[in-house]
N, C-alpha and C. Protein backbone atom coordinates (compact mmCIF):
# COMPACT_ATOMS: atom_id res chain seq x y z
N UNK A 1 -0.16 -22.69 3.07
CA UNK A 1 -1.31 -22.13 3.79
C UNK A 1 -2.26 -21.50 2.78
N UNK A 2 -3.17 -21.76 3.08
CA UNK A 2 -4.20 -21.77 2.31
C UNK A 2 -4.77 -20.02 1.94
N UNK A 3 -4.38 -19.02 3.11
CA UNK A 3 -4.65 -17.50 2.68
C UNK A 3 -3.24 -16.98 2.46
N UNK A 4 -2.37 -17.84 2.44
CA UNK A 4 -1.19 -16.96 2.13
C UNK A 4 -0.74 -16.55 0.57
N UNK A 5 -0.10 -15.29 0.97
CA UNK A 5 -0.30 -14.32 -0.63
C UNK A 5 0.67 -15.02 -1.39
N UNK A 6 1.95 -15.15 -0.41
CA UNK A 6 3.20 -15.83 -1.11
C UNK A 6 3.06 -17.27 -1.57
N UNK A 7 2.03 -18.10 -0.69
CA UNK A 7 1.91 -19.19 -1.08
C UNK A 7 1.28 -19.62 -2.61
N UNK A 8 0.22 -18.33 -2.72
CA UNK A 8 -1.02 -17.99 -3.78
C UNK A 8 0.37 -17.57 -4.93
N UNK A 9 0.92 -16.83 -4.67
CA UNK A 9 2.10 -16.78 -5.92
C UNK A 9 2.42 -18.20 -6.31
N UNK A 10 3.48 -18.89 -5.69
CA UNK A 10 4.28 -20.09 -5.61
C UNK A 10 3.36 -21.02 -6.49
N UNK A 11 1.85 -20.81 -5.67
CA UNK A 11 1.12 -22.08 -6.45
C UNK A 11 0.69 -21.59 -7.84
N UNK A 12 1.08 -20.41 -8.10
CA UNK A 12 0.31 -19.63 -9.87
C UNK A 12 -0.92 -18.84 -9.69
N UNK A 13 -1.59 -18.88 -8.38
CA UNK A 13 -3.00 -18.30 -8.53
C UNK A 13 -2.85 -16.77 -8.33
N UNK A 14 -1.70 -15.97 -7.87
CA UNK A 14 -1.76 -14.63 -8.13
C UNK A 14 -0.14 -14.75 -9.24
N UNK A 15 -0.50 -13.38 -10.00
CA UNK A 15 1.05 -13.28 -11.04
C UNK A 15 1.76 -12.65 -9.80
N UNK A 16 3.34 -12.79 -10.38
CA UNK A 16 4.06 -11.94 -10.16
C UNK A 16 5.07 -12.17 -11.22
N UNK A 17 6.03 -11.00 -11.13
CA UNK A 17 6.62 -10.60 -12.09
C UNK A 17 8.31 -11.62 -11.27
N UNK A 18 8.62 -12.89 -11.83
CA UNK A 18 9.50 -13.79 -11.60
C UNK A 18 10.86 -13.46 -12.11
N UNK A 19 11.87 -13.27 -11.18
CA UNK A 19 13.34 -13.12 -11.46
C UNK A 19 13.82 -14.43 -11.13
N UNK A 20 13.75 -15.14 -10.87
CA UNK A 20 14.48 -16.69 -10.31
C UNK A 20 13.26 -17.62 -9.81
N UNK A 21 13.51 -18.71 -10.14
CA UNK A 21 12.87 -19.76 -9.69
C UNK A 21 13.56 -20.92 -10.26
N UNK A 22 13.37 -22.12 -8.82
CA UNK A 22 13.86 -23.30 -8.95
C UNK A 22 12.64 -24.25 -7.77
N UNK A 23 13.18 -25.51 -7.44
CA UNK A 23 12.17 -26.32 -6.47
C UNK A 23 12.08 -25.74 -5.31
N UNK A 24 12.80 -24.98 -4.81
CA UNK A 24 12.68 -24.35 -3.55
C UNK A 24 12.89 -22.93 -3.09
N UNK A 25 13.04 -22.47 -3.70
CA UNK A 25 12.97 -20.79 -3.83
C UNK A 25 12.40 -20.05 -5.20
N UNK A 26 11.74 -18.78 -5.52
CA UNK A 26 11.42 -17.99 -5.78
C UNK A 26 12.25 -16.83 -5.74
N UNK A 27 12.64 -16.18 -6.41
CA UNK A 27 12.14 -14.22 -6.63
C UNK A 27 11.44 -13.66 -7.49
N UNK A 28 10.91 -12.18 -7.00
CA UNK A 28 10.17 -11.77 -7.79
C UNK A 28 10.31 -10.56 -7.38
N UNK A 29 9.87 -9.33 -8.38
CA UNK A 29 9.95 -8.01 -8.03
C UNK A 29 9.00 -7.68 -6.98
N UNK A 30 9.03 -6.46 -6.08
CA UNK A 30 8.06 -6.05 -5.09
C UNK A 30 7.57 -5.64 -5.71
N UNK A 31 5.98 -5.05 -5.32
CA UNK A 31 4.73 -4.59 -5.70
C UNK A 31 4.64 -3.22 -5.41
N UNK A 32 5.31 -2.89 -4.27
CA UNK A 32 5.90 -1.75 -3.95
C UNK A 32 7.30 -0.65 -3.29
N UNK A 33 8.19 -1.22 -4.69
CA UNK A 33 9.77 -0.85 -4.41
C UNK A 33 9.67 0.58 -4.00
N UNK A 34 10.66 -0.03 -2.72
CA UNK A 34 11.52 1.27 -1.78
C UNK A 34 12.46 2.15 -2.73
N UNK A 35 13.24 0.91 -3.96
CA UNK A 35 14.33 1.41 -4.49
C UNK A 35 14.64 1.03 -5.81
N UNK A 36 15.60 1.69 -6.34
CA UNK A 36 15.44 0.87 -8.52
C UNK A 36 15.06 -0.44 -8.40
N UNK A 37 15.81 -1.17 -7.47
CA UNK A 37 16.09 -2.12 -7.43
C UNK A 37 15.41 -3.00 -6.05
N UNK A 38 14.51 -3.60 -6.09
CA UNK A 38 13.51 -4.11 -5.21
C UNK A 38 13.22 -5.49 -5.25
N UNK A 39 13.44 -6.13 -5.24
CA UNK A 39 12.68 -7.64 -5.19
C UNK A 39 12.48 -8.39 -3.89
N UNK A 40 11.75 -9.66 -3.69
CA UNK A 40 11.56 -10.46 -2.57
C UNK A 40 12.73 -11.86 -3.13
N UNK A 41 13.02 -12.56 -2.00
CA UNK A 41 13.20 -14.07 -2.29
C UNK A 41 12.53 -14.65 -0.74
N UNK A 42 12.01 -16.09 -1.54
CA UNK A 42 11.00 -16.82 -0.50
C UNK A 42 11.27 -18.03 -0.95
N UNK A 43 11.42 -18.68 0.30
CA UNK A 43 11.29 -20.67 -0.32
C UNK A 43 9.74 -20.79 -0.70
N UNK A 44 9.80 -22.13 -1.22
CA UNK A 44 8.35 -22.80 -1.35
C UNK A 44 7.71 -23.15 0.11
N UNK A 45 8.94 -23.63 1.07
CA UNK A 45 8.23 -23.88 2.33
C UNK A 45 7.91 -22.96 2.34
N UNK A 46 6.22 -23.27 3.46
CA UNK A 46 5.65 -22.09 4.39
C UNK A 46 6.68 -22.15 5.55
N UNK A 47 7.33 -20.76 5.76
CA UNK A 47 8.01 -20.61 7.46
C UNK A 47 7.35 -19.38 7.54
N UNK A 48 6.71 -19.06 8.80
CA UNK A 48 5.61 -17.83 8.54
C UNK A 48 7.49 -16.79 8.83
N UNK A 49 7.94 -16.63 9.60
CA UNK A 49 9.02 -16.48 10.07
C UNK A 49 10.57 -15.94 10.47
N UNK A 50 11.76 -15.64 10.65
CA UNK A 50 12.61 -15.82 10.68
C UNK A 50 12.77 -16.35 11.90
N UNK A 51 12.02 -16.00 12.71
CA UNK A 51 12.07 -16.65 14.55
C UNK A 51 11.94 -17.91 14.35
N UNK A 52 10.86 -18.66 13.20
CA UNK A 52 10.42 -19.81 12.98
C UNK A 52 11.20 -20.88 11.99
N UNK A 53 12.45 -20.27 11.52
CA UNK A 53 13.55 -21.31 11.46
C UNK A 53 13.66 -22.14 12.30
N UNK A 54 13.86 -23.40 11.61
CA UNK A 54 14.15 -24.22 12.24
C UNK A 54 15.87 -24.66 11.88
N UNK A 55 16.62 -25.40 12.19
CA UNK A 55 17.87 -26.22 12.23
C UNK A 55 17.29 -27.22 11.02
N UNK A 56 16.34 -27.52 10.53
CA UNK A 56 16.46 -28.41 9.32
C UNK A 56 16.36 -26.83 8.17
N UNK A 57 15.95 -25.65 8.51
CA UNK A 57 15.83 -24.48 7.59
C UNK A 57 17.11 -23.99 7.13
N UNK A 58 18.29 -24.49 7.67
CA UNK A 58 19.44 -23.40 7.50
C UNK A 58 20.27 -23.70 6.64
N UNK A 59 20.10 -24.67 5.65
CA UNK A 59 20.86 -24.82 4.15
C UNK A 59 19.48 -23.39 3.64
N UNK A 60 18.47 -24.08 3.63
CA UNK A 60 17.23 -23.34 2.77
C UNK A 60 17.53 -21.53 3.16
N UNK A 61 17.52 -21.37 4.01
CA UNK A 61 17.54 -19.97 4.00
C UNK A 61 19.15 -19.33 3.82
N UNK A 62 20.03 -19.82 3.69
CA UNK A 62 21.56 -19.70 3.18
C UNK A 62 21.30 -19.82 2.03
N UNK A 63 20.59 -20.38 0.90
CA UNK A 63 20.17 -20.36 -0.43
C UNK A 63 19.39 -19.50 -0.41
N UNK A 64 18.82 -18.57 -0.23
CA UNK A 64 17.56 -17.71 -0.18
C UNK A 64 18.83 -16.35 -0.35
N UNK A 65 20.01 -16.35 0.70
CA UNK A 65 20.90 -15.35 0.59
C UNK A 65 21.88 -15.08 -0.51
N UNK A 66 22.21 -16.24 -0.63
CA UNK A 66 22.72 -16.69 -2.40
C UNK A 66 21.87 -15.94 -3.70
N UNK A 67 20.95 -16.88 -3.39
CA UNK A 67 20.01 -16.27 -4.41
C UNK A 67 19.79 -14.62 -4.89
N UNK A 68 19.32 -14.80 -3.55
CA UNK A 68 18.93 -12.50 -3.58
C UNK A 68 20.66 -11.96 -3.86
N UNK A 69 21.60 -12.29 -4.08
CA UNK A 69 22.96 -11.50 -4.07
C UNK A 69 23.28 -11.84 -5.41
N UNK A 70 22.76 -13.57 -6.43
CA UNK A 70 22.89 -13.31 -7.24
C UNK A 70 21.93 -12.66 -8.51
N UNK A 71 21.09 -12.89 -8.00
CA UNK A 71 19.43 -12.22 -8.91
C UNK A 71 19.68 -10.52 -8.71
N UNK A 72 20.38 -9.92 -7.49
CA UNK A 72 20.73 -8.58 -7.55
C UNK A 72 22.16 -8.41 -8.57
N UNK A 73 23.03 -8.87 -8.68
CA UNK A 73 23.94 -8.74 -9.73
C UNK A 73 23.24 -8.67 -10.95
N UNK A 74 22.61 -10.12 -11.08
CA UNK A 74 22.31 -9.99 -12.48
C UNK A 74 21.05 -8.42 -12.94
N UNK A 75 20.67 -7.96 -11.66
CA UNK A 75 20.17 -6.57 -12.03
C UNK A 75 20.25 -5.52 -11.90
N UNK A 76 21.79 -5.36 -12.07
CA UNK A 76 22.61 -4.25 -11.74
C UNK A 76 23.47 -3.43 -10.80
N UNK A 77 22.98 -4.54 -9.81
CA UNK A 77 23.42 -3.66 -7.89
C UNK A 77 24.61 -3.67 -7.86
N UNK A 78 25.33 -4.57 -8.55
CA UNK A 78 26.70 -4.66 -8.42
C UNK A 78 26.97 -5.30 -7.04
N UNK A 79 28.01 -5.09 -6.24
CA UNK A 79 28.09 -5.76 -5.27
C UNK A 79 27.55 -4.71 -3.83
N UNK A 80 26.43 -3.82 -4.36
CA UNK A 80 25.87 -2.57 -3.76
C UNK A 80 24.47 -2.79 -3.46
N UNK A 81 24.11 -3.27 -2.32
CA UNK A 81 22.60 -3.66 -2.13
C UNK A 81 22.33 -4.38 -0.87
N UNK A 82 21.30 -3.83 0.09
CA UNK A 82 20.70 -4.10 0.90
C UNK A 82 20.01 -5.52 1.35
N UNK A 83 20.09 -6.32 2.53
CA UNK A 83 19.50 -7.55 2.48
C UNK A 83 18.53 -7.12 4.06
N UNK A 84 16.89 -7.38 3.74
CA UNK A 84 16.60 -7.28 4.94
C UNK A 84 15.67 -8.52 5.53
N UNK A 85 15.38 -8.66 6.66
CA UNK A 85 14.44 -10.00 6.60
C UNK A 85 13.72 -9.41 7.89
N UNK A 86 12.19 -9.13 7.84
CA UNK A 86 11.71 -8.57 8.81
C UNK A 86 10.63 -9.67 9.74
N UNK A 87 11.32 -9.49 11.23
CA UNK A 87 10.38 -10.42 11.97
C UNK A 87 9.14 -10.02 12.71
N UNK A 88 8.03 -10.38 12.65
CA UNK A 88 6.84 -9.67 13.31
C UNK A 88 6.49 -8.23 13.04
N UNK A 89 4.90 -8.36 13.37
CA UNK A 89 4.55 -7.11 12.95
C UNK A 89 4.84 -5.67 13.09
N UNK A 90 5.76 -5.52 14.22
CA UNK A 90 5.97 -4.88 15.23
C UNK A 90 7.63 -4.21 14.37
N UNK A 91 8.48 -5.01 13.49
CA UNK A 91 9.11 -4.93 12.80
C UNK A 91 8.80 -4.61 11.59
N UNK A 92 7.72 -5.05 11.05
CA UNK A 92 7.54 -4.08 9.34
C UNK A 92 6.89 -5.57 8.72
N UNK A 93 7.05 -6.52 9.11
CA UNK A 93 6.23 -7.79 8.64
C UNK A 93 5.10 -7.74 8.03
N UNK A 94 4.77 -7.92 7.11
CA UNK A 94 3.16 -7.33 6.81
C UNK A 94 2.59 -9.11 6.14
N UNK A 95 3.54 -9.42 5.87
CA UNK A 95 3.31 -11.28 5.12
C UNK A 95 4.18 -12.36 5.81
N UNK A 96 3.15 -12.99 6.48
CA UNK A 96 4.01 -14.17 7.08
C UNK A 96 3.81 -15.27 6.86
N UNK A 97 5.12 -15.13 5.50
CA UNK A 97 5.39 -16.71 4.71
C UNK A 97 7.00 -15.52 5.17
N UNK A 98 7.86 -16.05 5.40
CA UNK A 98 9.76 -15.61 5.11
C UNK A 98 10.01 -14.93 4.09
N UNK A 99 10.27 -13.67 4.07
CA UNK A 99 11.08 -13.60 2.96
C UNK A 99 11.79 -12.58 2.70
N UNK A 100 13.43 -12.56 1.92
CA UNK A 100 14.16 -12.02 1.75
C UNK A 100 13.76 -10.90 0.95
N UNK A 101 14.08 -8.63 1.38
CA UNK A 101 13.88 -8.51 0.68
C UNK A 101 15.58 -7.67 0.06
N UNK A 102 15.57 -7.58 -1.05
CA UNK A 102 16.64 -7.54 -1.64
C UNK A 102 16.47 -5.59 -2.47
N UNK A 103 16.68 -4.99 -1.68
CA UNK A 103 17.17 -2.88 -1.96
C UNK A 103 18.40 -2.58 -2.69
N UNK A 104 18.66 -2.38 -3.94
CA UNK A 104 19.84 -1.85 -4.22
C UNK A 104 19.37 -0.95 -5.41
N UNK A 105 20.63 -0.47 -6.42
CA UNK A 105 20.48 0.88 -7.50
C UNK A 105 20.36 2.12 -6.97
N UNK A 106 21.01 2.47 -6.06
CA UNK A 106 21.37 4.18 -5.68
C UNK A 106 22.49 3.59 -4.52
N UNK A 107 23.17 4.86 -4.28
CA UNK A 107 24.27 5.37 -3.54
C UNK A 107 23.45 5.48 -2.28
N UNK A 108 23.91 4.84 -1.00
CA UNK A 108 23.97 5.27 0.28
C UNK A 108 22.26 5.24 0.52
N UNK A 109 21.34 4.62 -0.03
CA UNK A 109 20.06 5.25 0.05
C UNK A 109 19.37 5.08 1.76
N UNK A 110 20.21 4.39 2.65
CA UNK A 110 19.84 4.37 3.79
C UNK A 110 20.59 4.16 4.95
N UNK A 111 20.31 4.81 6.22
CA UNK A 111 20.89 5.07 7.53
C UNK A 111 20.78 4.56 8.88
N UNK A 112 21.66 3.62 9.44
CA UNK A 112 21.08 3.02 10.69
C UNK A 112 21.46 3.45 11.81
């Protein structure tokens, strides 16, 4: 999509600061970490989504979970770190391309 921010990453026209990349997923640090330890993971598909999975999406976003658990090891979380995926605006959504965000590096930092 043509105004999307994540897409504008993926294609090179905005930086971001890249922890993983392959043909179909991305990570990269957030722009504005909650916690030491902050990053996104996003496929290359556009899924604006998590409602908008589809049944051909569910290898792709099972790799997206992979991913964020191992890109958080390799930056310290240990096996200590948050996975969230927020749907609609109404939920905390602020970009709708999918994407994993990945909270770890402190003790206990949050309460549900």
């Amino acid at each position: 999509m043509s105004d999307c921010i994540f897409c504008k990453i993926i294609a090179g026209e905005i930086p971001a600061e890249k922890l993983y990349e392959d043909d179909e997923i991305i990570a990269f640090q957030d722009i504005a970490p909650q916690a030491p330890v902050h990053f996104l993971v996003i496929p290359k598909k556009h899924i604006a989504a998590p409602a908008d999975v589809s049944e051909e999406d569910e290898k792709l976003i099972g790799k997206m979970i992979r991913i964020g658990a191992q890109v958080a090891a390799e930056n310290g979380t240990g096996d200590a770190f948050r996975v969230i995926f927020n749907n609609g605006a109404k939920a905390g959504q602020a970009v709708f391309h999918i994407h994993l965000h990945i909270l770890g590096g402190k003790d206990k930092p949050w309460r549900m």
